[in-house]
PDB file of N, CA and C in Angstrom:
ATOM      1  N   UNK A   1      -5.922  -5.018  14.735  1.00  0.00           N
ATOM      2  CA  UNK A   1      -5.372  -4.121  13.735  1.00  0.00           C
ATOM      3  C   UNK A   1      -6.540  -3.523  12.952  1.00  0.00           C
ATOM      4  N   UNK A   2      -6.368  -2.276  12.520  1.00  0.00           N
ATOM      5  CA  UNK A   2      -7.625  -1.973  11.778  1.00  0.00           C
ATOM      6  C   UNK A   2      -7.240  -1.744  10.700  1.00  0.00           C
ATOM      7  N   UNK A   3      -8.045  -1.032  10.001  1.00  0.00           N
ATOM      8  CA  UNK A   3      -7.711  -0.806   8.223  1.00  0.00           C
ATOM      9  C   UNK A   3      -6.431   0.377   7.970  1.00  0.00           C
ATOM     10  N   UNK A   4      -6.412   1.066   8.643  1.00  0.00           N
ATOM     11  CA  UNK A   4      -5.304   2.064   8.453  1.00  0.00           C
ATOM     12  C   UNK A   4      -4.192   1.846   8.795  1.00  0.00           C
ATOM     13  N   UNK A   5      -3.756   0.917   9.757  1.00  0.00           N
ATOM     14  CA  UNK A   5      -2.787   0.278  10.411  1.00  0.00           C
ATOM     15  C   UNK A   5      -2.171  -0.986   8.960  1.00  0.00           C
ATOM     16  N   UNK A   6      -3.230  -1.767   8.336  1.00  0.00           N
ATOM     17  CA  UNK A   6      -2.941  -2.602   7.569  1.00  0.00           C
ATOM     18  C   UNK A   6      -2.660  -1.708   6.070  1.00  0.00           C
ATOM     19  N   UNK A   7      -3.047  -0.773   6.149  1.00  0.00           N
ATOM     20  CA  UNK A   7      -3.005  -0.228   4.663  1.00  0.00           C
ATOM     21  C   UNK A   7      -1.452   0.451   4.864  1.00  0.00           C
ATOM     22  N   UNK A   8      -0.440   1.027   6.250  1.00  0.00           N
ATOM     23  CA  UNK A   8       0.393   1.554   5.721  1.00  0.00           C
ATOM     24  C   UNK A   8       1.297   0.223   6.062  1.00  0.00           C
ATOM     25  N   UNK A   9       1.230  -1.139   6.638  1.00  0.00           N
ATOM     26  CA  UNK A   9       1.882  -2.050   6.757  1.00  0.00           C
ATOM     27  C   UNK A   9       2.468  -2.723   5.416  1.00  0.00           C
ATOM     28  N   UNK A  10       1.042  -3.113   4.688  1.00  0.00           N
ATOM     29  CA  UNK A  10       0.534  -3.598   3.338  1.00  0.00           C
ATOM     30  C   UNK A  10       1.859  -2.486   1.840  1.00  0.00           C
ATOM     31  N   UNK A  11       1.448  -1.411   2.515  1.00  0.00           N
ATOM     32  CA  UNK A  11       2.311  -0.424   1.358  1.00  0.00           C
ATOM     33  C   UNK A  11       3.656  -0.563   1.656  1.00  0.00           C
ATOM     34  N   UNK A  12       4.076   0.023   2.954  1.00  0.00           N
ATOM     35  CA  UNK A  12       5.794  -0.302   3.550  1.00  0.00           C
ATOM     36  C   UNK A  12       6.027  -1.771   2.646  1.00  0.00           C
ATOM     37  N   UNK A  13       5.717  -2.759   2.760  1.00  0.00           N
ATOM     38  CA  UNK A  13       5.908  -4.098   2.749  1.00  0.00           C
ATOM     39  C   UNK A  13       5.564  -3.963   1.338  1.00  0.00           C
ATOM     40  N   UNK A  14       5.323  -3.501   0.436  1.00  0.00           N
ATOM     41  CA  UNK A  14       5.265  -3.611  -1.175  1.00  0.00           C
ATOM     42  C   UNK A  14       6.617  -2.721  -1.381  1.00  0.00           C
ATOM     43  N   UNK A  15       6.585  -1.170  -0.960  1.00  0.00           N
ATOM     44  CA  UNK A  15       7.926  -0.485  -0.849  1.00  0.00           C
ATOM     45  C   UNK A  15       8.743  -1.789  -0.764  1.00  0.00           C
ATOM     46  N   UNK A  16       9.274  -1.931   0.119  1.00  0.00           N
ATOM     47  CA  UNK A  16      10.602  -2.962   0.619  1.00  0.00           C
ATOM     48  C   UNK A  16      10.926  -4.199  -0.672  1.00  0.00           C
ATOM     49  N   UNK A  17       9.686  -4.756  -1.027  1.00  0.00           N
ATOM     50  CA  UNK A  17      10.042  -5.759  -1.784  1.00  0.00           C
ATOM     51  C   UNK A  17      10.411  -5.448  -2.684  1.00  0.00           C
ATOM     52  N   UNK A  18       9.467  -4.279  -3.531  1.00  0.00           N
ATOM     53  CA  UNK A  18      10.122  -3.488  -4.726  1.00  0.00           C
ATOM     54  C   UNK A  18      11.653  -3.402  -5.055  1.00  0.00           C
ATOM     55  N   UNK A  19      12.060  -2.364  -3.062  1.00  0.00           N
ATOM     56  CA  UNK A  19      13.268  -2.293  -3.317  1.00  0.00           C
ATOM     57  C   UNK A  19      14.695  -3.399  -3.595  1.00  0.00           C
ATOM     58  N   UNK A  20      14.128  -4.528  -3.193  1.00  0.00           N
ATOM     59  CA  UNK A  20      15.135  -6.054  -2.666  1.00  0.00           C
ATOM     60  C   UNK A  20      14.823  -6.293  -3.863  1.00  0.00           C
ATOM     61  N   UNK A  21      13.935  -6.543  -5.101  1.00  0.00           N
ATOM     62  CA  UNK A  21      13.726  -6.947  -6.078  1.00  0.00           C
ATOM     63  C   UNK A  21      14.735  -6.020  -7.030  1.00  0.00           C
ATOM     64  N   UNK A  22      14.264  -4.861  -7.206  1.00  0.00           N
ATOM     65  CA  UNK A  22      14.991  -3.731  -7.763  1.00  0.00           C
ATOM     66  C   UNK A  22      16.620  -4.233  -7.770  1.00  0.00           C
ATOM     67  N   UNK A  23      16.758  -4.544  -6.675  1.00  0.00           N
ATOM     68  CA  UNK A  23      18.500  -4.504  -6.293  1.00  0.00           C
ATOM     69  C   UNK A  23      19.371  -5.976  -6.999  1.00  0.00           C
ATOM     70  N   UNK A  24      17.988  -6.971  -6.362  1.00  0.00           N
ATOM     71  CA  UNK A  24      19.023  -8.253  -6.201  1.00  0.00           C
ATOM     72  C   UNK A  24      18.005  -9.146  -8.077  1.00  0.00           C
ATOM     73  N   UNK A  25      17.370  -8.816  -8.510  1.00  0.00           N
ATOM     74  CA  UNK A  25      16.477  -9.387  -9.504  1.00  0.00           C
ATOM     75  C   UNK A  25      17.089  -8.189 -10.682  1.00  0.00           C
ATOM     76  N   UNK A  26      16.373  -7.044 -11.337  1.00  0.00           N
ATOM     77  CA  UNK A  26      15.782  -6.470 -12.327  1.00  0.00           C
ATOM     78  C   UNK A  26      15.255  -4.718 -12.074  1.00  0.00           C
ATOM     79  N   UNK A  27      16.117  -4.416 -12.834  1.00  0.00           N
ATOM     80  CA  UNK A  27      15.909  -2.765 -12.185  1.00  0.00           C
ATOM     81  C   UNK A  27      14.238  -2.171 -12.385  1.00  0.00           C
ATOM     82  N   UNK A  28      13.912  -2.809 -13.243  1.00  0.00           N
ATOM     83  CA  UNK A  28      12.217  -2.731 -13.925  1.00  0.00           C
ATOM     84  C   UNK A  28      11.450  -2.556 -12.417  1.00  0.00           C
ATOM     85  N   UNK A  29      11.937  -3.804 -11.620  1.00  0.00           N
ATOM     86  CA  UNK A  29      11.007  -3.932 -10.270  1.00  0.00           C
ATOM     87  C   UNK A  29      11.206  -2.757  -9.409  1.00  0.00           C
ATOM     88  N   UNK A  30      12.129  -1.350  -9.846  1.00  0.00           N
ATOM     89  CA  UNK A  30      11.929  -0.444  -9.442  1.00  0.00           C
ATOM     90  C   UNK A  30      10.455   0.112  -9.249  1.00  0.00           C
ATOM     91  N   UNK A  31      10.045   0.257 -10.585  1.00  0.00           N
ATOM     92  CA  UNK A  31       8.739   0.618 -11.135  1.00  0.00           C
ATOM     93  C   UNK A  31       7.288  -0.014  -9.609  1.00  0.00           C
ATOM     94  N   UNK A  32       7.430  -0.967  -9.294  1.00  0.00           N
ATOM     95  CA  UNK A  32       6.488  -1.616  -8.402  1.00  0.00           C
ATOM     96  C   UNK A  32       6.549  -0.232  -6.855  1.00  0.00           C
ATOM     97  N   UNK A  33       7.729  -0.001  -6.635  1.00  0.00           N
ATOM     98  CA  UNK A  33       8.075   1.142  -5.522  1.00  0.00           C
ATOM     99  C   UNK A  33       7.003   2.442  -6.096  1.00  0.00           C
ATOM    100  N   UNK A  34       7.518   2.562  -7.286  1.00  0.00           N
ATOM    101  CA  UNK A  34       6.831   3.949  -7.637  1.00  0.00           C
ATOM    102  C   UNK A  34       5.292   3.906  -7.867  1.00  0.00           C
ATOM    103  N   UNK A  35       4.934   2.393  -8.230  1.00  0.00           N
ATOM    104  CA  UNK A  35       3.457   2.386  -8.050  1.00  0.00           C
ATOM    105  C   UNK A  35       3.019   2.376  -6.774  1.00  0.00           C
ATOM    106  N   UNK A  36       3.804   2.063  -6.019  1.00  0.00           N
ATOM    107  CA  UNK A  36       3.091   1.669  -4.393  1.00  0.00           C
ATOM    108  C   UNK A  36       3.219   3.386  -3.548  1.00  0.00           C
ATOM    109  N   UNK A  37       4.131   4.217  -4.327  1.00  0.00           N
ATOM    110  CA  UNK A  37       4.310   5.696  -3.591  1.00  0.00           C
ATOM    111  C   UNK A  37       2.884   6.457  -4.586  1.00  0.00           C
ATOM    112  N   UNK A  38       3.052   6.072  -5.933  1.00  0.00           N
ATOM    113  CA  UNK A  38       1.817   7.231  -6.509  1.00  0.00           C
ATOM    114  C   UNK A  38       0.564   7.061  -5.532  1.00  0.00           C
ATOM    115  N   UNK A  39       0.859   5.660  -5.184  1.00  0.00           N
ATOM    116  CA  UNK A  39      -1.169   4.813  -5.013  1.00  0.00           C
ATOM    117  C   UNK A  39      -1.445   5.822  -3.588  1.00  0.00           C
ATOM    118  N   UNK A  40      -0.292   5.797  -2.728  1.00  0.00           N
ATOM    119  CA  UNK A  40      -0.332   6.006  -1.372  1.00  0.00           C
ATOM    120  C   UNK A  40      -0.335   8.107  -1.751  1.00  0.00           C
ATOM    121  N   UNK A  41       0.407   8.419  -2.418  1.00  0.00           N
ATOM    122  CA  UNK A  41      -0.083  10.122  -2.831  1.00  0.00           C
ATOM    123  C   UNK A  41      -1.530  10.217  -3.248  1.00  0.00           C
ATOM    124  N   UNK A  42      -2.409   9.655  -3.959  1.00  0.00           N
ATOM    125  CA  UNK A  42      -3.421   9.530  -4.851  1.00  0.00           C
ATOM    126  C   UNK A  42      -4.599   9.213  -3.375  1.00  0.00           C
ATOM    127  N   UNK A  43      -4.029   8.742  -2.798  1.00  0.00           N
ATOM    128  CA  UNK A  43      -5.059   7.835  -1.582  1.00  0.00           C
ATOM    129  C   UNK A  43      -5.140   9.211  -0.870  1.00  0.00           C
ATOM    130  N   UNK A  44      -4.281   9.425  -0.600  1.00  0.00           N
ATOM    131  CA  UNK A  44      -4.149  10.980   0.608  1.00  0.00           C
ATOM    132  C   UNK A  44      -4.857  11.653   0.154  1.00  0.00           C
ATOM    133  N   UNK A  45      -4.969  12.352  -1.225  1.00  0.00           N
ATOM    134  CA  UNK A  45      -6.089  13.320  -1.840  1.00  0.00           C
ATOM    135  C   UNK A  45      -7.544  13.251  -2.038  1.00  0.00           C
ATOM    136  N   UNK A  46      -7.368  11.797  -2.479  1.00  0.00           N
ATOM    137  CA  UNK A  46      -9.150  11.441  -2.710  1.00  0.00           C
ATOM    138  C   UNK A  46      -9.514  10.888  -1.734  1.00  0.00           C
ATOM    139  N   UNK A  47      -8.920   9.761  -0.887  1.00  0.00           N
ATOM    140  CA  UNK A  47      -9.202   8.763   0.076  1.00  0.00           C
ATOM    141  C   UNK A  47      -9.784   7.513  -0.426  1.00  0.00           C
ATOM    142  N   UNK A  48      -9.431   7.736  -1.485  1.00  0.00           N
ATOM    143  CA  UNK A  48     -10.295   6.003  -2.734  1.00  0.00           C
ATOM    144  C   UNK A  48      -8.707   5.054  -2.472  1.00  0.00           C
ATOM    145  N   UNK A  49      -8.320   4.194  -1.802  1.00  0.00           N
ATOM    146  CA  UNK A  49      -7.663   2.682  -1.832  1.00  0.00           C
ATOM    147  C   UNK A  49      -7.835   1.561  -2.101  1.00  0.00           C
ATOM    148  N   UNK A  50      -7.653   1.200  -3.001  1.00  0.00           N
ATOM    149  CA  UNK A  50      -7.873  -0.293  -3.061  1.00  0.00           C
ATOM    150  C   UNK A  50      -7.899  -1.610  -2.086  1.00  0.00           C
ATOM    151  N   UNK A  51      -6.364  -1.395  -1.447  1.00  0.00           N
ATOM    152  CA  UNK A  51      -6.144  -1.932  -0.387  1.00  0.00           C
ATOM    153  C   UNK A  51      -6.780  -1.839   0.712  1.00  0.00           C
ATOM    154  N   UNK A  52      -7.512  -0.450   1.278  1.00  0.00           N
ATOM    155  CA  UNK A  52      -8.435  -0.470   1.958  1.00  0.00           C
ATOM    156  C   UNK A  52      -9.726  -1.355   2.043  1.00  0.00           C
ATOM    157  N   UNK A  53     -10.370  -1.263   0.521  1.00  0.00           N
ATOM    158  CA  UNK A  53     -11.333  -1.792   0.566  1.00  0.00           C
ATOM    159  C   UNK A  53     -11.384  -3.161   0.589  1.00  0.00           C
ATOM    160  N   UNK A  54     -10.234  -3.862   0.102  1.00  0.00           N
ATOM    161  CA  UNK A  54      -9.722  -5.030   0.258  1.00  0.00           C
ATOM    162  C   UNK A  54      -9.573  -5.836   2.019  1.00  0.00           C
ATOM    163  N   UNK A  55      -9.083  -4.933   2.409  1.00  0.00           N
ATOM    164  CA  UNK A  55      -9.192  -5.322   3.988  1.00  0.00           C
ATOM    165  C   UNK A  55     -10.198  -5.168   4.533  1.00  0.00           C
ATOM    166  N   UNK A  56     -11.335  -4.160   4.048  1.00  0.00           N
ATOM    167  CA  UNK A  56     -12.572  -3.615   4.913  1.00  0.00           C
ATOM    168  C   UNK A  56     -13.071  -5.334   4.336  1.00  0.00           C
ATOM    169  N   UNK A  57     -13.434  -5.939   3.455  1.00  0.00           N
ATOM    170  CA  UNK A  57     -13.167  -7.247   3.350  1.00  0.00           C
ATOM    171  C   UNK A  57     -13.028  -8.354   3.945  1.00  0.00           C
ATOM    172  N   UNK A  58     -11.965  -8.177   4.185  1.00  0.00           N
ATOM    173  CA  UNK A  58     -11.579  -8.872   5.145  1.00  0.00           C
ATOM    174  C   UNK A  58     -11.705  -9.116   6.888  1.00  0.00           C
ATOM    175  N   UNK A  59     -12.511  -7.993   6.423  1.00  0.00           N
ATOM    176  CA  UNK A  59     -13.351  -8.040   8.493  1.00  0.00           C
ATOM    177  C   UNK A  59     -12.317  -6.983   9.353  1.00  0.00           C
ATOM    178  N   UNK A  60     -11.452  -5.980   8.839  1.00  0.00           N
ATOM    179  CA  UNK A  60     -10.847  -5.371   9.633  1.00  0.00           C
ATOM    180  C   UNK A  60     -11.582  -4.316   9.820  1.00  0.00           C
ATOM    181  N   UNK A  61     -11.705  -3.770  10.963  1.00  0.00           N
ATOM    182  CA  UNK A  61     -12.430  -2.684  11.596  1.00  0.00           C
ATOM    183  C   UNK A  61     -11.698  -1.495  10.888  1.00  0.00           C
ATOM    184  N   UNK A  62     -12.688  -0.015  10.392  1.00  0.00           N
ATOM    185  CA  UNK A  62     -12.366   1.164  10.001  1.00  0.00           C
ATOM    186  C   UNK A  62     -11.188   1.848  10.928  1.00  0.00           C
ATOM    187  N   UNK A  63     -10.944   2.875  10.586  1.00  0.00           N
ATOM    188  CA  UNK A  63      -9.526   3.753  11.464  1.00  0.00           C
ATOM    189  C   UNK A  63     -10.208   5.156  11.055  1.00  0.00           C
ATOM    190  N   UNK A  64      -9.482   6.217  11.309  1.00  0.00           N
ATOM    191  CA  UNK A  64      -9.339   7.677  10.863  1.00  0.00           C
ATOM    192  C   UNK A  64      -9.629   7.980   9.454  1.00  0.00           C
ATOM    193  N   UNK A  65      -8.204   7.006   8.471  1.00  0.00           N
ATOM    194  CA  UNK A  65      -8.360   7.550   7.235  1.00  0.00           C
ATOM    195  C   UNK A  65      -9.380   6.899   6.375  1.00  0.00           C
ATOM    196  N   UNK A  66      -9.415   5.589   6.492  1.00  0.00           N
ATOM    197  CA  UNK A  66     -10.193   4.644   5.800  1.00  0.00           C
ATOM    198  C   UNK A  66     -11.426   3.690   6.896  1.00  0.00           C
ATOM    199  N   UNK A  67     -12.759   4.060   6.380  1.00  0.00           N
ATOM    200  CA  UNK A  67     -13.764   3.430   7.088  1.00  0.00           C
ATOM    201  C   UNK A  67     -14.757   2.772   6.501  1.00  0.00           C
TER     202      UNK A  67
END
């Protein structure tokens, strides 16, 4: 898996929990969805991720968007 593969896995999988939290917990945990959509708009423009660099870290090989 490389870094671009883990960065939209990593986001889907924050999406989702957000949403199951949102539903079955506290509408607040909406808010976690909308941070995980700004981060992923914000990433597309500049190409600065956190999560990227977090995995480059972690020994995962570069991709297209993140290297």
């Amino acid at each position: 898996m490389n870094i671009d593969k883990a960065v939209v896995a990593f986001a889907g999988s924050v999406v989702l929990l957000g949403l199951a939290l949102g539903t079955y917990i506290n509408a607040y945990w909406y808010l976690l969805t909308a941070f995980a959509g700004l981060n992923m708009v914000q990433a597309s423009f500049t190409g600065f991720c956190p999560a990227a660099m977090v995995f480059k870290r972690l020994g995962l090989r570069g991709g297209c968007a993140f290297s």
